[in-house]
C-alpha atoms as a PDB file:
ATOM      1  CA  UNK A   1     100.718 282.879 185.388  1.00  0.00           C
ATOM      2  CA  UNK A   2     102.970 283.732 188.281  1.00  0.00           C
ATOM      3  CA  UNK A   3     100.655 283.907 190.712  1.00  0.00           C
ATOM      4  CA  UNK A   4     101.278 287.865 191.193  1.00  0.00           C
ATOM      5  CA  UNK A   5     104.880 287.825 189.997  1.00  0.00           C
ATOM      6  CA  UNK A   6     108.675 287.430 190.348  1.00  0.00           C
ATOM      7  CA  UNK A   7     109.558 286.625 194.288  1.00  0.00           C
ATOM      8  CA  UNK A   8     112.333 288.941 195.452  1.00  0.00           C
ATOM      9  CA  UNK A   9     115.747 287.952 196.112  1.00  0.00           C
ATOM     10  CA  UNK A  10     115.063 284.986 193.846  1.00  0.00           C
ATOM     11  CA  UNK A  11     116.772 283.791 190.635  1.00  0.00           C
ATOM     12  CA  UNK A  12     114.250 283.288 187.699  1.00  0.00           C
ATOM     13  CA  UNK A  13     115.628 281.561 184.330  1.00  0.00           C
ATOM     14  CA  UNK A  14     113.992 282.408 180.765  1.00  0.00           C
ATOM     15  CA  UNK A  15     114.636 279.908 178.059  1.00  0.00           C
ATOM     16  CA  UNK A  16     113.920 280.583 174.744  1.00  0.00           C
ATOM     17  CA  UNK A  17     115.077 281.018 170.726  1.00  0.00           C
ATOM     18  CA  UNK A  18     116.746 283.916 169.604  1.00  0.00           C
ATOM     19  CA  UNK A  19     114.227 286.759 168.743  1.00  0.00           C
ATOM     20  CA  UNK A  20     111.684 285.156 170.935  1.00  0.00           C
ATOM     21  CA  UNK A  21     111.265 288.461 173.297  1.00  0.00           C
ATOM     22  CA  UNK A  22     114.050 287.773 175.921  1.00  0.00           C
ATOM     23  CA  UNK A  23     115.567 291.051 175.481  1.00  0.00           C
ATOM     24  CA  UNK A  24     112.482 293.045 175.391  1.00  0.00           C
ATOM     25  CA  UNK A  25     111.303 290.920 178.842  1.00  0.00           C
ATOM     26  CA  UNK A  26     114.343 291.753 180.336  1.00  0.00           C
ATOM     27  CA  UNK A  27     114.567 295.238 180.046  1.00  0.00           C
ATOM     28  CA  UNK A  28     111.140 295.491 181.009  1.00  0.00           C
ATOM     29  CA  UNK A  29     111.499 293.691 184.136  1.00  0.00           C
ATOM     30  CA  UNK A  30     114.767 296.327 184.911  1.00  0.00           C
ATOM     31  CA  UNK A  31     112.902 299.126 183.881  1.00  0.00           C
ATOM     32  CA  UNK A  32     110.268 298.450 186.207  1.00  0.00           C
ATOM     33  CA  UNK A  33     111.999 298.962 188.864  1.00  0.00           C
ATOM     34  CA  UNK A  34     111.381 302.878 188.702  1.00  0.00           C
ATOM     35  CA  UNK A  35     107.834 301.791 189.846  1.00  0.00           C
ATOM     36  CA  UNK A  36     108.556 299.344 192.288  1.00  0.00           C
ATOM     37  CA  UNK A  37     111.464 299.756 194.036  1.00  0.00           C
ATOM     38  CA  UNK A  38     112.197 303.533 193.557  1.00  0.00           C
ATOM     39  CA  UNK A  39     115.529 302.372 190.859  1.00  0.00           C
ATOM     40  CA  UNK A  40     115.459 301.367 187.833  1.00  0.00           C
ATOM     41  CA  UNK A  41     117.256 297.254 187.568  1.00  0.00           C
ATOM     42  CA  UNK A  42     120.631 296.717 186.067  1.00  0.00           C
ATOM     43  CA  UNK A  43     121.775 294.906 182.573  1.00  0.00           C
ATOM     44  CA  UNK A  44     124.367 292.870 182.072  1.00  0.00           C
ATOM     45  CA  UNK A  45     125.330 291.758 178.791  1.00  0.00           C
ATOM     46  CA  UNK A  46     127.252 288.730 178.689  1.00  0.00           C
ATOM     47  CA  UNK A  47     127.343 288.771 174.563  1.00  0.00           C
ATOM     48  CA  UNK A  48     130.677 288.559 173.583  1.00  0.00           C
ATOM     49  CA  UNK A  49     129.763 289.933 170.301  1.00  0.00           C
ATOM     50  CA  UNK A  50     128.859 293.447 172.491  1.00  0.00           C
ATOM     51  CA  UNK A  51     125.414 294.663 171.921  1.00  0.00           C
ATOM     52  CA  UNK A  52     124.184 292.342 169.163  1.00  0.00           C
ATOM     53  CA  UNK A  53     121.082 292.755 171.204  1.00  0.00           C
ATOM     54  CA  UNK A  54     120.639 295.881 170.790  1.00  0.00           C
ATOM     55  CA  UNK A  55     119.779 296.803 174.417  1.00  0.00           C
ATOM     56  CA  UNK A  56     119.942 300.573 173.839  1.00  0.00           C
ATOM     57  CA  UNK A  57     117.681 300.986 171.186  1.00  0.00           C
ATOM     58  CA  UNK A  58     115.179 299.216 172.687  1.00  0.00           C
ATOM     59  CA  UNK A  59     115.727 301.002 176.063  1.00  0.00           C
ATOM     60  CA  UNK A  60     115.234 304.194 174.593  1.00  0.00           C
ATOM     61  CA  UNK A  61     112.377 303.215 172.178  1.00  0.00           C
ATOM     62  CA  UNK A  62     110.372 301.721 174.740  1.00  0.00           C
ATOM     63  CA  UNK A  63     110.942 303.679 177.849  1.00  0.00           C
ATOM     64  CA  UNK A  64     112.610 306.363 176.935  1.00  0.00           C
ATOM     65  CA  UNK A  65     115.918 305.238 178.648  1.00  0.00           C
ATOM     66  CA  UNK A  66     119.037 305.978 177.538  1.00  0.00           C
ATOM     67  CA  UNK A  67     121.020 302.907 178.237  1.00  0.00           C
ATOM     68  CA  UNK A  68     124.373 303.867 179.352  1.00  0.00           C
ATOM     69  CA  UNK A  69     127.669 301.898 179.788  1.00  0.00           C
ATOM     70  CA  UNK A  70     128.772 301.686 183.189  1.00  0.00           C
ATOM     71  CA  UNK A  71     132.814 302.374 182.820  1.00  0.00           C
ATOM     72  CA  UNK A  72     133.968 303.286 186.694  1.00  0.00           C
ATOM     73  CA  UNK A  73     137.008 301.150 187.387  1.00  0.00           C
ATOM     74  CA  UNK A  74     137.677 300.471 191.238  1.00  0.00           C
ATOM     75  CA  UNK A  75     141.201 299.007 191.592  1.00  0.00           C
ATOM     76  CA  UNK A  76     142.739 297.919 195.325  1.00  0.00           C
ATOM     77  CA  UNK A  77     143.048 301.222 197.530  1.00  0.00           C
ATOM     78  CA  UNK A  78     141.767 303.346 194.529  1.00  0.00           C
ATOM     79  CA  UNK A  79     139.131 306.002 194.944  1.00  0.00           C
ATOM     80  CA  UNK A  80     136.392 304.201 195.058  1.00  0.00           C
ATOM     81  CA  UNK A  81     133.277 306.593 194.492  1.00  0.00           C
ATOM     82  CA  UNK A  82     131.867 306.534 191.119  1.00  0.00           C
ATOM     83  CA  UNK A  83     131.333 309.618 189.132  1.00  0.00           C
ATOM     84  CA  UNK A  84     127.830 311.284 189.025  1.00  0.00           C
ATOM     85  CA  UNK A  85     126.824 310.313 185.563  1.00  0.00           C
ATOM     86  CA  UNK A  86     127.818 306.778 186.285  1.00  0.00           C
ATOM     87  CA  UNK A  87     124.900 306.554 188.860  1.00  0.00           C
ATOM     88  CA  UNK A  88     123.065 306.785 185.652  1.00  0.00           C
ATOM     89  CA  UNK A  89     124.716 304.032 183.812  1.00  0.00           C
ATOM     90  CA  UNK A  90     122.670 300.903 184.167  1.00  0.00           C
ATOM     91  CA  UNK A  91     124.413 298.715 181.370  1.00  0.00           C
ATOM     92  CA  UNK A  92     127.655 296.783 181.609  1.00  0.00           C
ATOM     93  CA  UNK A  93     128.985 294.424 178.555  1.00  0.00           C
ATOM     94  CA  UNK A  94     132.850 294.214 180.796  1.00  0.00           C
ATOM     95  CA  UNK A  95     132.120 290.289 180.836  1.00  0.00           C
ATOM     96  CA  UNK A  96     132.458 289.588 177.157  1.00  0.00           C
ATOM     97  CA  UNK A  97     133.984 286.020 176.648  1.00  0.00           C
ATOM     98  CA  UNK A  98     131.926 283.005 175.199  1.00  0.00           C
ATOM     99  CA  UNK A  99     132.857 279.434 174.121  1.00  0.00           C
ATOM    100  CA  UNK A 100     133.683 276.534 176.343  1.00  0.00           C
ATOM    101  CA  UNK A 101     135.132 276.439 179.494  1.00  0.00           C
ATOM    102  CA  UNK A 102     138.671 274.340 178.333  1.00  0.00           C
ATOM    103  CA  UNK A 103     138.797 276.811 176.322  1.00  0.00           C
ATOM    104  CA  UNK A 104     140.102 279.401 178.563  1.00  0.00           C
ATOM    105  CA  UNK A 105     142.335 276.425 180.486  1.00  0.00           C
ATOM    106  CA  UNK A 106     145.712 274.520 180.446  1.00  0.00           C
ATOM    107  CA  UNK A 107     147.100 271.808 181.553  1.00  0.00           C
ATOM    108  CA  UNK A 108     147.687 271.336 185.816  1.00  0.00           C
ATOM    109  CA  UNK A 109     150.673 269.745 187.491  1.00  0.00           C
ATOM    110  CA  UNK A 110     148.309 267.496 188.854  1.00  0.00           C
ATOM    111  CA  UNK A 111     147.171 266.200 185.313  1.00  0.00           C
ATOM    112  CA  UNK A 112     143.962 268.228 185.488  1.00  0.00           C
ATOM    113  CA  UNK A 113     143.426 271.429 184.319  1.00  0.00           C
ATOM    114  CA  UNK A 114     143.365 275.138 185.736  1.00  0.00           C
ATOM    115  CA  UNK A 115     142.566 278.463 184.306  1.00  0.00           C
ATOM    116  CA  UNK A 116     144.811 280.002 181.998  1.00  0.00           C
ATOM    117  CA  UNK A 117     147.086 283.237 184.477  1.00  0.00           C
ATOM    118  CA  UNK A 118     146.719 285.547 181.535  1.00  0.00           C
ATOM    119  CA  UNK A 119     142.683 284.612 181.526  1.00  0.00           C
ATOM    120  CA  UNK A 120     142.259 284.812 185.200  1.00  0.00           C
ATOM    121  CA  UNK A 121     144.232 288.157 185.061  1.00  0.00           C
ATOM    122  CA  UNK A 122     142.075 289.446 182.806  1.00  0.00           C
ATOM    123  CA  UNK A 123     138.617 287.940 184.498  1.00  0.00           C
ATOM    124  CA  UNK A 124     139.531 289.336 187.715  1.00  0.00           C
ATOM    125  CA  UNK A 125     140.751 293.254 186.176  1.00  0.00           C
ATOM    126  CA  UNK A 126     136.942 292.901 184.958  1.00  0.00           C
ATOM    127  CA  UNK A 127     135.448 292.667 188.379  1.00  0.00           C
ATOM    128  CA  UNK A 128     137.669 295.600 189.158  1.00  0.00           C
ATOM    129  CA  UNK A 129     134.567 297.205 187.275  1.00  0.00           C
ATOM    130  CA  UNK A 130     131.972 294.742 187.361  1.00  0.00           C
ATOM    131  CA  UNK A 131     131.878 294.640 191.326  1.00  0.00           C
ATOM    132  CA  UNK A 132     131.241 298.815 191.813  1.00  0.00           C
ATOM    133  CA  UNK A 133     128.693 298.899 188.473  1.00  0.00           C
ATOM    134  CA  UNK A 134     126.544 296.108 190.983  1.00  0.00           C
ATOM    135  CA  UNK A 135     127.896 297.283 194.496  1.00  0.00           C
ATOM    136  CA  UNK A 136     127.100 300.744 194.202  1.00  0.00           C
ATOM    137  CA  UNK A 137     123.585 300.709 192.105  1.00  0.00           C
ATOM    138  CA  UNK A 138     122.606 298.279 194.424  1.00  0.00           C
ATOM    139  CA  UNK A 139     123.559 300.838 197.521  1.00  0.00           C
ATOM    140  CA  UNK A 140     121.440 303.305 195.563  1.00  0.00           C
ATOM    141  CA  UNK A 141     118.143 301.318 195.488  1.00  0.00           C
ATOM    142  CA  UNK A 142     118.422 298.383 192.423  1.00  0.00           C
ATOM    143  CA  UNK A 143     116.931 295.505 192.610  1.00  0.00           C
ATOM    144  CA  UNK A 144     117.047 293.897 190.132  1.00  0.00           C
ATOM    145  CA  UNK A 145     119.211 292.783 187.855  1.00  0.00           C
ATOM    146  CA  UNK A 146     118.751 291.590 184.619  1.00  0.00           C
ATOM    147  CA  UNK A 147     121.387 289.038 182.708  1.00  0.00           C
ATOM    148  CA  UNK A 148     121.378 288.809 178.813  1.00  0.00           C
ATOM    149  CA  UNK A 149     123.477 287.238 176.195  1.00  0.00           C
ATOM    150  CA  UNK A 150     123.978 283.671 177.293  1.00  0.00           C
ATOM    151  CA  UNK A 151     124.443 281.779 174.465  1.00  0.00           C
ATOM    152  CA  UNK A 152     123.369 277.908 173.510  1.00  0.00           C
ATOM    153  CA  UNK A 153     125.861 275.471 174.821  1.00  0.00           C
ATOM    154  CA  UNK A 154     124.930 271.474 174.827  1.00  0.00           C
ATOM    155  CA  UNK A 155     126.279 271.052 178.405  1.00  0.00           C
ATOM    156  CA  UNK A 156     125.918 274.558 180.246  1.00  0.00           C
ATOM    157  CA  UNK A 157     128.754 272.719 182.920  1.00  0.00           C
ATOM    158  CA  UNK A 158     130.904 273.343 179.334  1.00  0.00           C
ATOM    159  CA  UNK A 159     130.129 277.081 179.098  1.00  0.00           C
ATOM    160  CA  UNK A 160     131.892 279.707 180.169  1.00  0.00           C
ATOM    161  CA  UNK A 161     129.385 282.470 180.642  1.00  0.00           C
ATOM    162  CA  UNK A 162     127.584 279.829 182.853  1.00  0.00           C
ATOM    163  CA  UNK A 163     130.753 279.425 184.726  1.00  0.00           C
ATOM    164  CA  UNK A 164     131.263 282.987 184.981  1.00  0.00           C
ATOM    165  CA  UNK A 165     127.173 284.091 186.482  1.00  0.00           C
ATOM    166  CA  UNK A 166     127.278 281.546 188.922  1.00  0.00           C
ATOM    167  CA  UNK A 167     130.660 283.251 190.259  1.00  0.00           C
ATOM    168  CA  UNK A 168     128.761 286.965 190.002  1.00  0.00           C
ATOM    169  CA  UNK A 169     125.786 285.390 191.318  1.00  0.00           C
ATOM    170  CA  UNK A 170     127.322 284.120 194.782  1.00  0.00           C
ATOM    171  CA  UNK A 171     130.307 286.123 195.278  1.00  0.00           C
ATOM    172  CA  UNK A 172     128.682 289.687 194.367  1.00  0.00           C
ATOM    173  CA  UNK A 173     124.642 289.846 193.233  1.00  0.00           C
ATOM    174  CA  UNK A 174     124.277 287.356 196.818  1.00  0.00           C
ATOM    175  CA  UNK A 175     127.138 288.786 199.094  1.00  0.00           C
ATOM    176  CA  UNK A 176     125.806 290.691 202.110  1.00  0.00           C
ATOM    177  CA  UNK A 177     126.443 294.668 201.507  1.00  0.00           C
ATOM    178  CA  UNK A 178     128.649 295.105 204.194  1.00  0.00           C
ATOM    179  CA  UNK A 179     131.136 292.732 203.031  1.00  0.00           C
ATOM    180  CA  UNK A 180     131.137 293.905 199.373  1.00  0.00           C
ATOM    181  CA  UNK A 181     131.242 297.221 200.440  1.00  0.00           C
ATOM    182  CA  UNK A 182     134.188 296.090 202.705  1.00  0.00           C
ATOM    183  CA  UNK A 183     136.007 294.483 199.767  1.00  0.00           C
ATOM    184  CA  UNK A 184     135.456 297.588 197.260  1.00  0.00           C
ATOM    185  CA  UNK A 185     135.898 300.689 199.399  1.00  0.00           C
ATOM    186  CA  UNK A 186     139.706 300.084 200.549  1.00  0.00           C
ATOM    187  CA  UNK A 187     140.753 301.145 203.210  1.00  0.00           C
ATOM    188  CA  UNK A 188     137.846 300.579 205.168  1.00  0.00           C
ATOM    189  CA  UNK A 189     138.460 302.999 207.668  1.00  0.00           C
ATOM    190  CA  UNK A 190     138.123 305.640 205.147  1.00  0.00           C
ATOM    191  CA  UNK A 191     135.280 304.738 204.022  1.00  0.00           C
ATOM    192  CA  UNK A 192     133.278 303.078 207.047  1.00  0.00           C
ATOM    193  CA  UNK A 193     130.973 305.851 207.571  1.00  0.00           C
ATOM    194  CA  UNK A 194     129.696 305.243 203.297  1.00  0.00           C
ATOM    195  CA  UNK A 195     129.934 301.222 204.225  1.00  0.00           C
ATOM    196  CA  UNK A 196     127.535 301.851 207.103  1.00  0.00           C
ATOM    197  CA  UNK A 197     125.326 304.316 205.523  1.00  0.00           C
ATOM    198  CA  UNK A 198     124.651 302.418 202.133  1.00  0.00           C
ATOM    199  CA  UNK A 199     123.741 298.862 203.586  1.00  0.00           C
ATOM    200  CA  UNK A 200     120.787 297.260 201.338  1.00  0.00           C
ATOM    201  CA  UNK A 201     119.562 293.553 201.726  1.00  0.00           C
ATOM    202  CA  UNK A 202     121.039 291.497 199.680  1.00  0.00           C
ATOM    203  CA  UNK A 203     118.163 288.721 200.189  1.00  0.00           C
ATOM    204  CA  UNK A 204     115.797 291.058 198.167  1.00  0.00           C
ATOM    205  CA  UNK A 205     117.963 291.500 194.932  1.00  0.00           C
ATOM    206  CA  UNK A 206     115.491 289.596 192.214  1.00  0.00           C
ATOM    207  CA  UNK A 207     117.902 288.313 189.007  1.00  0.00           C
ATOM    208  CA  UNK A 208     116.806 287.487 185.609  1.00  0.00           C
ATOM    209  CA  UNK A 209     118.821 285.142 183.557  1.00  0.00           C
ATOM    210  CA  UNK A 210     117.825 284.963 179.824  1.00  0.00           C
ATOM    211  CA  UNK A 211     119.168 281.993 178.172  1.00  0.00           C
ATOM    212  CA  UNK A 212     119.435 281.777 174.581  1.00  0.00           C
ATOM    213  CA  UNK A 213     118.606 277.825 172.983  1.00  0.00           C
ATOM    214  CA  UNK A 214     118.976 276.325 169.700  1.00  0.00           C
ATOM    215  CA  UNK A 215     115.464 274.995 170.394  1.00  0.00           C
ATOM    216  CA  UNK A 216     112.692 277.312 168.678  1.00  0.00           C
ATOM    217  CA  UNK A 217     109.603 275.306 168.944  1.00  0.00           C
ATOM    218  CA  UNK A 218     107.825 275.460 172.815  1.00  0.00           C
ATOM    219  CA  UNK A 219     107.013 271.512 173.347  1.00  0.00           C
ATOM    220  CA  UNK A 220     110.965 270.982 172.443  1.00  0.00           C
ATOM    221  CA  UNK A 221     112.188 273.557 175.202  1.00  0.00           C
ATOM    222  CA  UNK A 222     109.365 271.356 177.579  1.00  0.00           C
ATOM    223  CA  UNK A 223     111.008 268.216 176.418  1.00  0.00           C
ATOM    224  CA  UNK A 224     114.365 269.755 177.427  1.00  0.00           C
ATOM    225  CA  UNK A 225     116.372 267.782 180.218  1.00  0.00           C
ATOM    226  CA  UNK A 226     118.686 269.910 183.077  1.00  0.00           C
ATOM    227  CA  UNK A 227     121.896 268.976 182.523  1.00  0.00           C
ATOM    228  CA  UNK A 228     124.895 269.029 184.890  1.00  0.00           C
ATOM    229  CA  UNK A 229     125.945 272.740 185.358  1.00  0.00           C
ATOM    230  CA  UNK A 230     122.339 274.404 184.374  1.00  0.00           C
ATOM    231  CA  UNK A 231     121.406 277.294 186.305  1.00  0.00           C
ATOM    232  CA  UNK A 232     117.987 276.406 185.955  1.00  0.00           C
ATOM    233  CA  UNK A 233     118.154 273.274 187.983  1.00  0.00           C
ATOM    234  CA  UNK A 234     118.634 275.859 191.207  1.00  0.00           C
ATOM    235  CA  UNK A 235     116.610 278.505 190.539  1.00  0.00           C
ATOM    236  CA  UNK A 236     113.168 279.129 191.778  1.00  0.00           C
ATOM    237  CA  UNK A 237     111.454 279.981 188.673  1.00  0.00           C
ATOM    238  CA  UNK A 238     111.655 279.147 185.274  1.00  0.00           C
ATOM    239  CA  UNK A 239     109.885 280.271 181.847  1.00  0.00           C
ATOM    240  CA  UNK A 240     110.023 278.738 178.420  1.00  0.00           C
ATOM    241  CA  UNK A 241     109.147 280.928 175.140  1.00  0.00           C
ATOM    242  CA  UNK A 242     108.577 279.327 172.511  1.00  0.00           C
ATOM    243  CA  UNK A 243     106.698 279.482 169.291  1.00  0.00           C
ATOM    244  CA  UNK A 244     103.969 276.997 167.640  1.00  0.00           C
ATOM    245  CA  UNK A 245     102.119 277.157 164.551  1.00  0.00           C
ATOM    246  CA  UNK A 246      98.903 278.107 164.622  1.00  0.00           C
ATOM    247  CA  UNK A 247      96.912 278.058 161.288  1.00  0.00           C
ATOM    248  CA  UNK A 248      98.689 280.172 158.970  1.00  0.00           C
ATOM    249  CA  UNK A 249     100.734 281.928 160.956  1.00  0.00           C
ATOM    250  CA  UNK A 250     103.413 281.172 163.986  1.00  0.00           C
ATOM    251  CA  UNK A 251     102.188 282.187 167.623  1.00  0.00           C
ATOM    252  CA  UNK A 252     104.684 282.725 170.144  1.00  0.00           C
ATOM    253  CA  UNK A 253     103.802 280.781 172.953  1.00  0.00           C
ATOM    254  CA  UNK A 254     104.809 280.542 176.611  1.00  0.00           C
ATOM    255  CA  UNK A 255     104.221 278.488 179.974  1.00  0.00           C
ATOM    256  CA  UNK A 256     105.661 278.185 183.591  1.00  0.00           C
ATOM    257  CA  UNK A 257     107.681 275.206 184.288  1.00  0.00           C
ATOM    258  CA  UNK A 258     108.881 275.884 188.275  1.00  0.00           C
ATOM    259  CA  UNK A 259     107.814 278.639 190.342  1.00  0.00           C
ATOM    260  CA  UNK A 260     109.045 277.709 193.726  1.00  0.00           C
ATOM    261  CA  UNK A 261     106.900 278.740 196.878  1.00  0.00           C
ATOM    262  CA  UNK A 262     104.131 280.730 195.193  1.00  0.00           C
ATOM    263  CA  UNK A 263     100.670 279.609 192.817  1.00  0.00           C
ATOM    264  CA  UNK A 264     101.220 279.168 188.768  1.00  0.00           C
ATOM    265  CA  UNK A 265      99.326 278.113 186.192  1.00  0.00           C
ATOM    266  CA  UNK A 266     100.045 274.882 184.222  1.00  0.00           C
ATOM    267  CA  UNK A 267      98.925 276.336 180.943  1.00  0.00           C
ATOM    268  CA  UNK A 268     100.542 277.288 178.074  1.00  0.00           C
ATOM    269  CA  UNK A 269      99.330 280.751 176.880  1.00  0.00           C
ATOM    270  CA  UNK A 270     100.257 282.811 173.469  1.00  0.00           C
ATOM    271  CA  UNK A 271     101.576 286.290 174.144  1.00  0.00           C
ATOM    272  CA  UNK A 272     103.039 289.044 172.280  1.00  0.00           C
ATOM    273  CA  UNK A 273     105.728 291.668 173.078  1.00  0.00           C
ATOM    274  CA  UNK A 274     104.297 295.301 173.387  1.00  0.00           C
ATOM    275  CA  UNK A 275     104.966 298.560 175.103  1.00  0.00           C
ATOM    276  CA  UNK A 276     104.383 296.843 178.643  1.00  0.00           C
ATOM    277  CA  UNK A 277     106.751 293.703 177.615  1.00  0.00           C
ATOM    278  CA  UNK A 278     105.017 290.401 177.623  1.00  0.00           C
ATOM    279  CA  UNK A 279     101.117 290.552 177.036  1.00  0.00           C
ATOM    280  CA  UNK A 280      99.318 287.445 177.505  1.00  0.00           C
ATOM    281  CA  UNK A 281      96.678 286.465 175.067  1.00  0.00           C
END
């Protein structure tokens, strides 16, 4: 379908229904990373309801993972070096806020609007543990990282957990190592010698953005229109999962609608979710 798979260092966005598989593709795709690039990926839950998903069960059902929550905060000129068992925690829910973007704002002098201090205070003590959870797995061999929880909004320019990847996306996930490393390990002269010795490329960190719709049924997720602010208009590959009836019963269904630089197939195939994640019928 994919023409041999996900390119690295790309961004590939999974629409679909809740209870469609997301999760279970998601996790998949992280845990394969034990296989494929030495390290298992990374999760982050965006659900601001925490793990309505359910990430650790499935994590240890299926591959016998025990899904930890990354915790390690790394404040300005603070220790910076995670503990041991915290190179073992591949889950972070620390970005937790849903709704609409206005709702986090106020009114500007200007007559527009700006993020709310108390919000941005509390947006920017997150990265204080977001940052080293990414930064330092990624030093250690990750590759991929895998983004659940996003939630249906009408106009993803409106919602906040759109608002909020993007920002992870360009200022940390795509941020040369060096830099990062520069920003987290403070001061640098300390910690130069770590800096120089844990330098990854950045270009070859693969993300997977599953996106939640209020659409169940496939050909209404292929009749779906990018709006202004969705992800998927950028990325370089995008799924739909969908279901259709099929005689008596309801098939889940899927097909390819971008894959950007690489062969895939224009069909739309029925799959189901087992112990390897998506299996194509």
């Amino acid at each position: 379908m994919l023409g041999g798979g996900l390119l690295p260092g790309t961004l590939t966005v999974v629409y679909g229904a809740t209870g469609i598989g997301k999760t279970h593709l998601g996790l998949t795709f992280a845990d394969h990373g034990r296989i494929v690039d030495g390290a298992r990926g990374i999760v982050l839950d965006m659900n601001g309801r925490g793990d309505s998903q359910q990430h650790d069960e499935y994590a240890a059902r299926l591959f016998g993972w025990a899904l930890r929550p990354w915790t390690h905060t790394v404040t300005p000129m603070a220790e910076p070096y995670p503990p041991a068992d915290q190179m073992e925690a591949f889950y972070s829910n620390a970005c937790r806020w849903v709704g609409r973007v206005r709702d986090f704002q106020v009114p500007a002098p200007d007559g527009g609007s700006e993020f709310d201090w108390n919000w941005k205070a509390a947006y920017n003590h997150t990265l204080y543990t977001v940052r080293p959870f990414m930064y330092f797995h990624f030093a250690a061999g990750s590759r991929r990282v895998a983004v659940d929880g996003v939630e249906p909004m009408d106009s993803p320019a409106d919602s906040i957990q759109f608002f909020i990847f993007d920002e992870l996306y360009r200022k940390i996930v795509h941020r040369d190592a060096e830099t990062l490393g520069m920003e987290i390990c403070l001061p640098v002269w300390k910690h130069r010698a770590f800096i120089d010795g844990h330098l990854y490329d950045h270009a070859a960190i693969t993300t997977l953005l599953l996106v939640t719709t209020e659409e169940t049924r496939l050909e209404d997720l292929l009749a779906r229109k990018v709006a202004t602010g969705d992800i998927g208009a950028t990325a370089n590959t995008i799924l739909v999962l969908g279901s259709e009836r099929v005689g008596r019963r309801l098939a889940r269904m899927l097909c390819v609608v971008k894959h950007r630089s690489s062969a895939m197939s224009d069909e739309i195939v029925e799959y189901r979710i087992g112990a390897g994640g998506i299996e194509l019928g």
